[in-house]
PDB file of N, CA and C in Angstrom:
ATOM      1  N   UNK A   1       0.761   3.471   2.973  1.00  0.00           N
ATOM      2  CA  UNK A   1      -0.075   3.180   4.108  1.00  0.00           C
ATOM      3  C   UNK A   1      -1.362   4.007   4.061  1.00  0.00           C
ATOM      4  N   UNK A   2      -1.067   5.035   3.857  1.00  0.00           N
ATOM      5  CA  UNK A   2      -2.577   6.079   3.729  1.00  0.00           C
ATOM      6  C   UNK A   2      -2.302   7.068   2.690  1.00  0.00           C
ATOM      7  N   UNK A   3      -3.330   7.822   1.888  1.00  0.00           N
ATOM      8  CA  UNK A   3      -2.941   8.869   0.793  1.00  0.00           C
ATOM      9  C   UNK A   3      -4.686   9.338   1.018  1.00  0.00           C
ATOM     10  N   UNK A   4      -3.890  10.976   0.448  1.00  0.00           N
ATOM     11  CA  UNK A   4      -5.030  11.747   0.546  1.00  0.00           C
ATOM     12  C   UNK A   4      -5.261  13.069  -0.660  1.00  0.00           C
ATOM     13  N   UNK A   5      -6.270  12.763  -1.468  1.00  0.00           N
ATOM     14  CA  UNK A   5      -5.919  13.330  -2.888  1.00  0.00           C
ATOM     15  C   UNK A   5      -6.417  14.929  -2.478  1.00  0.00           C
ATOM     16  N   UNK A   6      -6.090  15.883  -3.314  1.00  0.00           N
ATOM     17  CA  UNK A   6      -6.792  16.978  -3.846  1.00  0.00           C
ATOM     18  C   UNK A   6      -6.322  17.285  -5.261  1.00  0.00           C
ATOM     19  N   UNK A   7      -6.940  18.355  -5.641  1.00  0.00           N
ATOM     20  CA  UNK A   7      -7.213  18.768  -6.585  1.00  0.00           C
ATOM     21  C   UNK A   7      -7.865  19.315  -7.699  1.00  0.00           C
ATOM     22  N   UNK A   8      -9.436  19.357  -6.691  1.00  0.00           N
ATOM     23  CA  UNK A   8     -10.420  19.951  -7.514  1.00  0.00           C
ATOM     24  C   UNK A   8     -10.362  21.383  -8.596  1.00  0.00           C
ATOM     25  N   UNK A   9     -10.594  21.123  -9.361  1.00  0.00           N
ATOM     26  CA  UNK A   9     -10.489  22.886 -10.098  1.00  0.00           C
ATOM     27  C   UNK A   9      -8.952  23.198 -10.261  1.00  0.00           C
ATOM     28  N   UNK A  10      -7.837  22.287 -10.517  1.00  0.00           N
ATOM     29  CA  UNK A  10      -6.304  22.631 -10.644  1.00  0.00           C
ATOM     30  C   UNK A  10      -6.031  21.749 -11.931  1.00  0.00           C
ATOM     31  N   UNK A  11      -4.788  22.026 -12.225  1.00  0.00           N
ATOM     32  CA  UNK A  11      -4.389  21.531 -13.325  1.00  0.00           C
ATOM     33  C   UNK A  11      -4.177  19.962 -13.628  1.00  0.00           C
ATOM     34  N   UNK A  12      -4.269  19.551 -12.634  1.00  0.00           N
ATOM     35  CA  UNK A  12      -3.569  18.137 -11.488  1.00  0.00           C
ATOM     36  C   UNK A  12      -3.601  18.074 -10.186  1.00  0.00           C
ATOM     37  N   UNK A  13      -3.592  16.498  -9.884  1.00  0.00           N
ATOM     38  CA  UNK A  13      -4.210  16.204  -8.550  1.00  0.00           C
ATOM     39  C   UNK A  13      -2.713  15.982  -7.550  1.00  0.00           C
ATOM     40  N   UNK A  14      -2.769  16.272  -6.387  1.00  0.00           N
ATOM     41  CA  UNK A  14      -1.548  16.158  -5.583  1.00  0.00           C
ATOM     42  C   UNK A  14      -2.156  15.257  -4.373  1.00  0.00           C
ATOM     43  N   UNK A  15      -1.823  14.526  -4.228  1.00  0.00           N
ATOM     44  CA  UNK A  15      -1.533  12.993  -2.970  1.00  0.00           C
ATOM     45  C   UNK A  15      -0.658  13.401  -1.735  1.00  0.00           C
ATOM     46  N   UNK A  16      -1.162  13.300  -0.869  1.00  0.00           N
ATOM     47  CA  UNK A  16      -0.659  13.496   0.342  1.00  0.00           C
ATOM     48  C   UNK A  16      -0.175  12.156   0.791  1.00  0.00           C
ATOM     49  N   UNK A  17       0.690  12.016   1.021  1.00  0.00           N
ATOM     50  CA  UNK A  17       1.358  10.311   1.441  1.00  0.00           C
ATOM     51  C   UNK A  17       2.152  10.202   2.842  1.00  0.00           C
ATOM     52  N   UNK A  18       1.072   9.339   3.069  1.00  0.00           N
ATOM     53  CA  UNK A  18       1.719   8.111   4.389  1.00  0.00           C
ATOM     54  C   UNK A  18       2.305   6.889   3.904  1.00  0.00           C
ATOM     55  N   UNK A  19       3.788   7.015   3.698  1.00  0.00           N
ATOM     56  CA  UNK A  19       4.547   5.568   3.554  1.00  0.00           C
ATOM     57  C   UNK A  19       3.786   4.610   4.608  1.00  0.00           C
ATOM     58  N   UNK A  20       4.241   3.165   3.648  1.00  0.00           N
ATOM     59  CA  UNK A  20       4.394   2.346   4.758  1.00  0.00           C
ATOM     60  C   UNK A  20       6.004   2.201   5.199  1.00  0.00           C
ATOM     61  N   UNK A  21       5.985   1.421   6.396  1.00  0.00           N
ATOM     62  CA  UNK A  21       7.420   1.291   6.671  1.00  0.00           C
ATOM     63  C   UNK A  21       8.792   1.148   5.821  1.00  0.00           C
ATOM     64  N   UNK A  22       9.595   1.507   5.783  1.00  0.00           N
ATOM     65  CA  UNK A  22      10.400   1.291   4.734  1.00  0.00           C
ATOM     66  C   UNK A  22      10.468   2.016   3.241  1.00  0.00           C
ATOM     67  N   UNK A  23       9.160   2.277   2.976  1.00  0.00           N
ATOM     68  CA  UNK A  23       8.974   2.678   1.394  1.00  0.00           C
ATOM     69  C   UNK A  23      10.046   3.872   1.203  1.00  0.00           C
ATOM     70  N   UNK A  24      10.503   3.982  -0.008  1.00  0.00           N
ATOM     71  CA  UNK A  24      11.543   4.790  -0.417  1.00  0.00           C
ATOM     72  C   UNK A  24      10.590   5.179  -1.322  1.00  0.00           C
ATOM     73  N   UNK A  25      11.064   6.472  -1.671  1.00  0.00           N
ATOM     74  CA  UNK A  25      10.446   7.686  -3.175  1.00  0.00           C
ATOM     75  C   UNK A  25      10.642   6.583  -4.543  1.00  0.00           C
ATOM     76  N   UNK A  26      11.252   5.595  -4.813  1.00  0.00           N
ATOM     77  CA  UNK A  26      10.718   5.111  -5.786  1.00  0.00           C
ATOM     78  C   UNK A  26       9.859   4.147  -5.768  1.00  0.00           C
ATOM     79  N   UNK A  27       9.715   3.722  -4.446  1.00  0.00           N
ATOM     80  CA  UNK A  27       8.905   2.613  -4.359  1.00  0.00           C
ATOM     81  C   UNK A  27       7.372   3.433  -4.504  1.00  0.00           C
ATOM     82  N   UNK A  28       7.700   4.546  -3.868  1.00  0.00           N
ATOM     83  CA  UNK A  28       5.889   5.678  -3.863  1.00  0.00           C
ATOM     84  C   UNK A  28       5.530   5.812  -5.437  1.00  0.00           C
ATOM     85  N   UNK A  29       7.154   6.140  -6.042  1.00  0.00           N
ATOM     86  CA  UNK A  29       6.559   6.617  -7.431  1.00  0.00           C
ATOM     87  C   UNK A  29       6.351   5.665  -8.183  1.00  0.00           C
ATOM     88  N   UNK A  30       6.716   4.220  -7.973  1.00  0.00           N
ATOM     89  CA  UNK A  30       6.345   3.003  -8.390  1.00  0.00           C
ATOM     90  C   UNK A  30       4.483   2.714  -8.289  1.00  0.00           C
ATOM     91  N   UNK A  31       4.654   2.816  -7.032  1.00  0.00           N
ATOM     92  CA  UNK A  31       2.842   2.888  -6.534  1.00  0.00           C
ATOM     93  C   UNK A  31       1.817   3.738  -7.518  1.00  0.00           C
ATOM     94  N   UNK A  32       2.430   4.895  -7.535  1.00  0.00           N
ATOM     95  CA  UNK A  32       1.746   6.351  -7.832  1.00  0.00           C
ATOM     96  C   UNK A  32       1.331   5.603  -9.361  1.00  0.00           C
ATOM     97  N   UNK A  33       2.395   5.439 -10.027  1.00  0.00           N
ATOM     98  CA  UNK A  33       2.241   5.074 -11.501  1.00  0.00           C
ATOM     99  C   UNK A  33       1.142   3.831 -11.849  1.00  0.00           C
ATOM    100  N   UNK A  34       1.354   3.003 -11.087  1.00  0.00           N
ATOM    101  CA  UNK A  34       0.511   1.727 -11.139  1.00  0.00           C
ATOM    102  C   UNK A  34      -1.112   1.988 -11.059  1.00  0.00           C
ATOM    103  N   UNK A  35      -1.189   2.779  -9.530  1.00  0.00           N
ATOM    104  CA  UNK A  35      -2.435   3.481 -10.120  1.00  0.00           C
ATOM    105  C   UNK A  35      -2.736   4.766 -10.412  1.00  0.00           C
ATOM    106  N   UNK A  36      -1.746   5.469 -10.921  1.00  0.00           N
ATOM    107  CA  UNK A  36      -2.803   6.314 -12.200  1.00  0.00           C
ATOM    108  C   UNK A  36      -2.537   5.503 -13.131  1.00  0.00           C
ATOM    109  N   UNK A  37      -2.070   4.491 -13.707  1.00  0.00           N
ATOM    110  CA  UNK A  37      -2.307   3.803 -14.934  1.00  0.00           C
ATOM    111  C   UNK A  37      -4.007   3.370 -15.435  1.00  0.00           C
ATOM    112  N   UNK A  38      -4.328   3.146 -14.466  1.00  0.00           N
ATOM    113  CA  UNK A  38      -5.855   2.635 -14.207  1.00  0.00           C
ATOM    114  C   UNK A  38      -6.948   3.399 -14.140  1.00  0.00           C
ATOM    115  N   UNK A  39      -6.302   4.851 -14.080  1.00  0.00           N
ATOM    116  CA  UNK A  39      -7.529   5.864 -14.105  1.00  0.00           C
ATOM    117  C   UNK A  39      -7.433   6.929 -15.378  1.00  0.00           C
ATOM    118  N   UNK A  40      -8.901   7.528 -15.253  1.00  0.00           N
ATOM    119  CA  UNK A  40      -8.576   8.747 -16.255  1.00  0.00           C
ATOM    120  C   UNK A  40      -7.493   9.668 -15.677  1.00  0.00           C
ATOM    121  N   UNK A  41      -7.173  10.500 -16.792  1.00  0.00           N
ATOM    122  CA  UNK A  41      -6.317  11.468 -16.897  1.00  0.00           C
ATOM    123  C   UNK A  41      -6.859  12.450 -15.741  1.00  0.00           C
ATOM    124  N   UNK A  42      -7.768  12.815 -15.650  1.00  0.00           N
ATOM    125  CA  UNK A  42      -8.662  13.340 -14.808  1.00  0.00           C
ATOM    126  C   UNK A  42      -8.208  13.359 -13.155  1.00  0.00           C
ATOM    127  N   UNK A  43      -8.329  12.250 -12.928  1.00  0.00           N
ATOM    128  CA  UNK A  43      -8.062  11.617 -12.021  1.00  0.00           C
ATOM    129  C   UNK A  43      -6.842  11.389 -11.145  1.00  0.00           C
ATOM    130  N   UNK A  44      -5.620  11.335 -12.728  1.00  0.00           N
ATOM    131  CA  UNK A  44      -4.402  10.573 -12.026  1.00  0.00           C
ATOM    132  C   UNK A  44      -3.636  11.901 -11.195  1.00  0.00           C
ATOM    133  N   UNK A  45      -2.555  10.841 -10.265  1.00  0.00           N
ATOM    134  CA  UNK A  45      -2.004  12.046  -9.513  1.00  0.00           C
ATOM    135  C   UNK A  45      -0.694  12.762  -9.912  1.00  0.00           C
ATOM    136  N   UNK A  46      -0.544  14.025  -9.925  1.00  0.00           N
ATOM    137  CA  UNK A  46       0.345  14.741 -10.984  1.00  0.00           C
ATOM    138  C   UNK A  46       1.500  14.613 -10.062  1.00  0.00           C
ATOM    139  N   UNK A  47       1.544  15.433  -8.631  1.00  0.00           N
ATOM    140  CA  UNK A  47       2.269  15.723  -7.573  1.00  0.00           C
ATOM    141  C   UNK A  47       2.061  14.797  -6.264  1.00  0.00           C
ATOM    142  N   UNK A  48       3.315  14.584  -5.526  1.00  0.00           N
ATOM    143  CA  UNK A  48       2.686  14.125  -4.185  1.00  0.00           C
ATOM    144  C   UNK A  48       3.968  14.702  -3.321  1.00  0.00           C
ATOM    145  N   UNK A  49       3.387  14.329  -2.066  1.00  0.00           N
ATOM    146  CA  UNK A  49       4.407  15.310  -1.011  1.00  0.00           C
ATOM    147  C   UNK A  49       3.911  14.072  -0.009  1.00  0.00           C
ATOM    148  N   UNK A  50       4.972  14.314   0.758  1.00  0.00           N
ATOM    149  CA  UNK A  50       5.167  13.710   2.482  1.00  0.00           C
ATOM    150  C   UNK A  50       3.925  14.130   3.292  1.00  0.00           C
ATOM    151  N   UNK A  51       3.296  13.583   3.956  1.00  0.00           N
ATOM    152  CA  UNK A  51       2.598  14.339   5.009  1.00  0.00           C
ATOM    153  C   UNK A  51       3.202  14.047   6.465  1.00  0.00           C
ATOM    154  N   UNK A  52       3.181  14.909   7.225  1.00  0.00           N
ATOM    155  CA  UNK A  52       3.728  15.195   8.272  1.00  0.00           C
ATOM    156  C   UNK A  52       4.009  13.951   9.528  1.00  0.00           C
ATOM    157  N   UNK A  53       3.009  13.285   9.271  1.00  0.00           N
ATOM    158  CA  UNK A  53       2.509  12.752  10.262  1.00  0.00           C
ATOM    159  C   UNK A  53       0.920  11.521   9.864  1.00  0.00           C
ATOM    160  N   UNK A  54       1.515  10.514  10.135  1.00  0.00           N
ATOM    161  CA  UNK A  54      -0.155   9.458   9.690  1.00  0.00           C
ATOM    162  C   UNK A  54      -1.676  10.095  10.090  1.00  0.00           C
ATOM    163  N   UNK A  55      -2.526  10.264   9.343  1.00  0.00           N
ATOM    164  CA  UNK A  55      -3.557  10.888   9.225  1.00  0.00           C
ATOM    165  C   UNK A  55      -4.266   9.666  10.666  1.00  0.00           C
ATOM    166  N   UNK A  56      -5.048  10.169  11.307  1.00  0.00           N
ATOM    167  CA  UNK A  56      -5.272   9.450  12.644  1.00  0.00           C
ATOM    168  C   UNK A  56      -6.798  10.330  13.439  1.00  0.00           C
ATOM    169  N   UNK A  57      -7.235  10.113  14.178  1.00  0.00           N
ATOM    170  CA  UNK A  57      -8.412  10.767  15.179  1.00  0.00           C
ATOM    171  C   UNK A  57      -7.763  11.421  15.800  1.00  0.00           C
ATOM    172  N   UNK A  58      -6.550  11.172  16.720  1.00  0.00           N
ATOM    173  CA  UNK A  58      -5.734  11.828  17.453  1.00  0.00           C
ATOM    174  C   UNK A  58      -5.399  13.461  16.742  1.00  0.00           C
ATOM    175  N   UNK A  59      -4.885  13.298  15.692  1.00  0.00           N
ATOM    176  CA  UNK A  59      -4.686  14.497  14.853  1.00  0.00           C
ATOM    177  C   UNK A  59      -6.447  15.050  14.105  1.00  0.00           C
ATOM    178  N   UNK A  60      -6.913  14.390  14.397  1.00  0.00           N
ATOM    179  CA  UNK A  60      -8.453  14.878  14.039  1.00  0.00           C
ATOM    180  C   UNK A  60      -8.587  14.880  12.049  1.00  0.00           C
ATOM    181  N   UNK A  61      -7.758  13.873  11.772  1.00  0.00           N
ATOM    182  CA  UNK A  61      -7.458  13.919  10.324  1.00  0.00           C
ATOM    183  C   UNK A  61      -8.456  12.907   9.634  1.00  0.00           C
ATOM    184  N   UNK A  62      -9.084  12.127  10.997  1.00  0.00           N
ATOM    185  CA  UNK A  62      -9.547  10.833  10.609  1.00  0.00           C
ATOM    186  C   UNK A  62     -10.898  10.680  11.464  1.00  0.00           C
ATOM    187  N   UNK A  63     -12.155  10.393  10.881  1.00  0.00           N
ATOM    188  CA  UNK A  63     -13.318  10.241  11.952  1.00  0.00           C
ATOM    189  C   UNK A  63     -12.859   8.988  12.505  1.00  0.00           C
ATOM    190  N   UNK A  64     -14.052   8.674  13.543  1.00  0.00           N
ATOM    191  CA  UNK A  64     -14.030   7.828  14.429  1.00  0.00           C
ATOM    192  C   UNK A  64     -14.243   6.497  13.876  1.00  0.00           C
ATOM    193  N   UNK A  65     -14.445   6.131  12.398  1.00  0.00           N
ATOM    194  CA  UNK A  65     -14.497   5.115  11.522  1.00  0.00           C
ATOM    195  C   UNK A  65     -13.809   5.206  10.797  1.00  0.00           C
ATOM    196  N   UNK A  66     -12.904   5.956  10.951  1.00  0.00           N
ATOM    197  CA  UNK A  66     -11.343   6.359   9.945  1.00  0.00           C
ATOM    198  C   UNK A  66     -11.848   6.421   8.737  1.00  0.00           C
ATOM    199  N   UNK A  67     -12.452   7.005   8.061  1.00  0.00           N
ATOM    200  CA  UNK A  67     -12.707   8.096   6.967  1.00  0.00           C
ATOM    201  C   UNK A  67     -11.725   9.555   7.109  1.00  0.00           C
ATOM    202  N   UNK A  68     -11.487   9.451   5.712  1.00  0.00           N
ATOM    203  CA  UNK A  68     -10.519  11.050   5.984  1.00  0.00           C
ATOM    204  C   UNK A  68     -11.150  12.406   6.038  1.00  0.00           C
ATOM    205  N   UNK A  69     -11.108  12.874   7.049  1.00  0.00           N
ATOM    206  CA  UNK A  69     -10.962  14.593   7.421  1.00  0.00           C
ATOM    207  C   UNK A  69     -10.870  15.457   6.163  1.00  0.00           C
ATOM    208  N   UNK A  70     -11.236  15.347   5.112  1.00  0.00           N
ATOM    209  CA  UNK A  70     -10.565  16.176   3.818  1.00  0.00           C
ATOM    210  C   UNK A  70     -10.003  17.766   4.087  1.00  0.00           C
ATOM    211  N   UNK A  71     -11.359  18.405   4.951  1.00  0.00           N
ATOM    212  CA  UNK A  71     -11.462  19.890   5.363  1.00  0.00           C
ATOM    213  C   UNK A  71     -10.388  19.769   6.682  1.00  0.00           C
ATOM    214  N   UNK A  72      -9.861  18.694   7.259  1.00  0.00           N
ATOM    215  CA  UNK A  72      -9.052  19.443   8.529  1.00  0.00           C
ATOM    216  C   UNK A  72      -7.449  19.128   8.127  1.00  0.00           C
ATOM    217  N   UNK A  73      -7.801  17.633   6.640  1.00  0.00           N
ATOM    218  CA  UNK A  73      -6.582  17.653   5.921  1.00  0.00           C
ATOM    219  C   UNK A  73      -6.051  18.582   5.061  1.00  0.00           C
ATOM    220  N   UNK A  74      -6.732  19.432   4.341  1.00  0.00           N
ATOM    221  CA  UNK A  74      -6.675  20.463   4.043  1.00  0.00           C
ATOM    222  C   UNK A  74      -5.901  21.987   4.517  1.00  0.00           C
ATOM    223  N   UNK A  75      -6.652  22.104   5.544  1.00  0.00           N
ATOM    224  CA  UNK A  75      -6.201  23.585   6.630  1.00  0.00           C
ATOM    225  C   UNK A  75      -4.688  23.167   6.863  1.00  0.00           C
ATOM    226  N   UNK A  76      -4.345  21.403   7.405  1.00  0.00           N
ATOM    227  CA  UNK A  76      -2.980  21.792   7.397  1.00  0.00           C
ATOM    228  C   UNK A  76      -2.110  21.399   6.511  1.00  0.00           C
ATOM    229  N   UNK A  77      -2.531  21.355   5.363  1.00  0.00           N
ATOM    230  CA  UNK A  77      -1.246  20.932   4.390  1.00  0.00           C
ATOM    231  C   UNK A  77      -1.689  21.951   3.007  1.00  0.00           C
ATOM    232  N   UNK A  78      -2.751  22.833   2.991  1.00  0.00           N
ATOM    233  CA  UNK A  78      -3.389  23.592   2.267  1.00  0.00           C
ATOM    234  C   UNK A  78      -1.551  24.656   1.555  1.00  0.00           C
ATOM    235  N   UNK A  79      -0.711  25.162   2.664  1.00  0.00           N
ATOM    236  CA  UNK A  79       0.117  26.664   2.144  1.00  0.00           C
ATOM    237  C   UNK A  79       1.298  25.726   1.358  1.00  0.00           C
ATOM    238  N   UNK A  80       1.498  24.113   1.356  1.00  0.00           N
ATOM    239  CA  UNK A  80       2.235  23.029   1.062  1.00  0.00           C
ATOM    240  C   UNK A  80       1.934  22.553  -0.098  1.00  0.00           C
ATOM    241  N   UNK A  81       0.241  22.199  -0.754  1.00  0.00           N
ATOM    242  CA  UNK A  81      -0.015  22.024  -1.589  1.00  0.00           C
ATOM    243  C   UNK A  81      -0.183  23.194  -2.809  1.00  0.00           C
ATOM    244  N   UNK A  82      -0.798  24.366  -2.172  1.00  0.00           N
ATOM    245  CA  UNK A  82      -0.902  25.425  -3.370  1.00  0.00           C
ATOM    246  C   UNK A  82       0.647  25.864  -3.438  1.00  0.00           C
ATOM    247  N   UNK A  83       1.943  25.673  -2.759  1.00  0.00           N
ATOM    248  CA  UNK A  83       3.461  25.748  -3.200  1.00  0.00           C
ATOM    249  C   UNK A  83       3.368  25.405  -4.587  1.00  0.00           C
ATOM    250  N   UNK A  84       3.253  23.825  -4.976  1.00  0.00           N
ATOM    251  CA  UNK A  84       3.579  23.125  -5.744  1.00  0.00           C
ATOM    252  C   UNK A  84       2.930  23.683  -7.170  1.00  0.00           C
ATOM    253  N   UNK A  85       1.479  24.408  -6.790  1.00  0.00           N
ATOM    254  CA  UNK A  85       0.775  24.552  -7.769  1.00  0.00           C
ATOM    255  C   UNK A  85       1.476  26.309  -8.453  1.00  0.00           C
ATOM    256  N   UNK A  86       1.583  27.125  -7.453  1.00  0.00           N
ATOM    257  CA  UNK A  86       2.387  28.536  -7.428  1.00  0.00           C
ATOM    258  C   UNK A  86       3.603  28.147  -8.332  1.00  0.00           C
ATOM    259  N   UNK A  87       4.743  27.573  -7.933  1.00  0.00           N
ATOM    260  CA  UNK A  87       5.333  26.813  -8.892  1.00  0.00           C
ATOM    261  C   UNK A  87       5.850  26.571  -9.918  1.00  0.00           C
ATOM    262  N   UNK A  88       4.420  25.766 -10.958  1.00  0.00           N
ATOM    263  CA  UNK A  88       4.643  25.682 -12.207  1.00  0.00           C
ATOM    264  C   UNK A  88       3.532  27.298 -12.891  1.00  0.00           C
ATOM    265  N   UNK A  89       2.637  27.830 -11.692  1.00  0.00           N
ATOM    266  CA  UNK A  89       2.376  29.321 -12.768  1.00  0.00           C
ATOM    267  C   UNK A  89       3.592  30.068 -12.880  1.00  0.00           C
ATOM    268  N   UNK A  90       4.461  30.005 -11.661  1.00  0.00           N
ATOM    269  CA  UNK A  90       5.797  31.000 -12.098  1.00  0.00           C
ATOM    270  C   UNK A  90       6.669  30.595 -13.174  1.00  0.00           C
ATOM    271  N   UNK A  91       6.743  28.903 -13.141  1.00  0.00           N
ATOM    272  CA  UNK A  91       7.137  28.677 -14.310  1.00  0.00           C
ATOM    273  C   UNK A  91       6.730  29.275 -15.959  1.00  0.00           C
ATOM    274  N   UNK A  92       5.550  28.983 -16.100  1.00  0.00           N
ATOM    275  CA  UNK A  92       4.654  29.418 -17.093  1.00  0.00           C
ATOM    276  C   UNK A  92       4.356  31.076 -17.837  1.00  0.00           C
ATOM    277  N   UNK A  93       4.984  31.937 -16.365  1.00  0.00           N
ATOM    278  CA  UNK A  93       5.028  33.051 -16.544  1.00  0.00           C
ATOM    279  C   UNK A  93       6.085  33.699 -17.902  1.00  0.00           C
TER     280      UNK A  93
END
């Protein structure tokens, strides 16, 4: 239903995801694959996580022409996304 990338300056990009109704984790990772198939490497998404709640005006996630909030999507899913990235450096360690 809605997704919201980061990843600038990381190893890989992580997707913030709003199912649509029903969708199950393979149906997302079905999605996920289809399009990063279509993009550069660059681009595609490495990680994705649940987001809390549909990105919206109400939550201030979304302007008033529903464009995404990146900076207020950020602040709250920011200690959620650098997890994932913390992670694989401990791995690596």
């Amino acid at each position: 239903m809605q997704a919201a990338l980061f990843g600038e300056a990381r190893p890989w990009n992580t997707a913030l995801i709003v199912p649509a109704a029903g969708a199950s984790d393979a149906d997302i990772e079905q999605i996920v694959g289809q399009v990063n198939a279509g993009l550069p490497d660059y681009a595609r998404v490495g990680r994705w996580l649940y987001a809390d709640a549909p990105f919206s005006s109400q939550n201030r996630q979304l302007t008033p022409n529903f464009r995404l909030r990146r900076d207020v999507i950020w602040q709250a899913y920011a200690p959620r996304i650098n997890t994932l990235y913390e992670e694989i450096d401990n791995v690596c360690v």
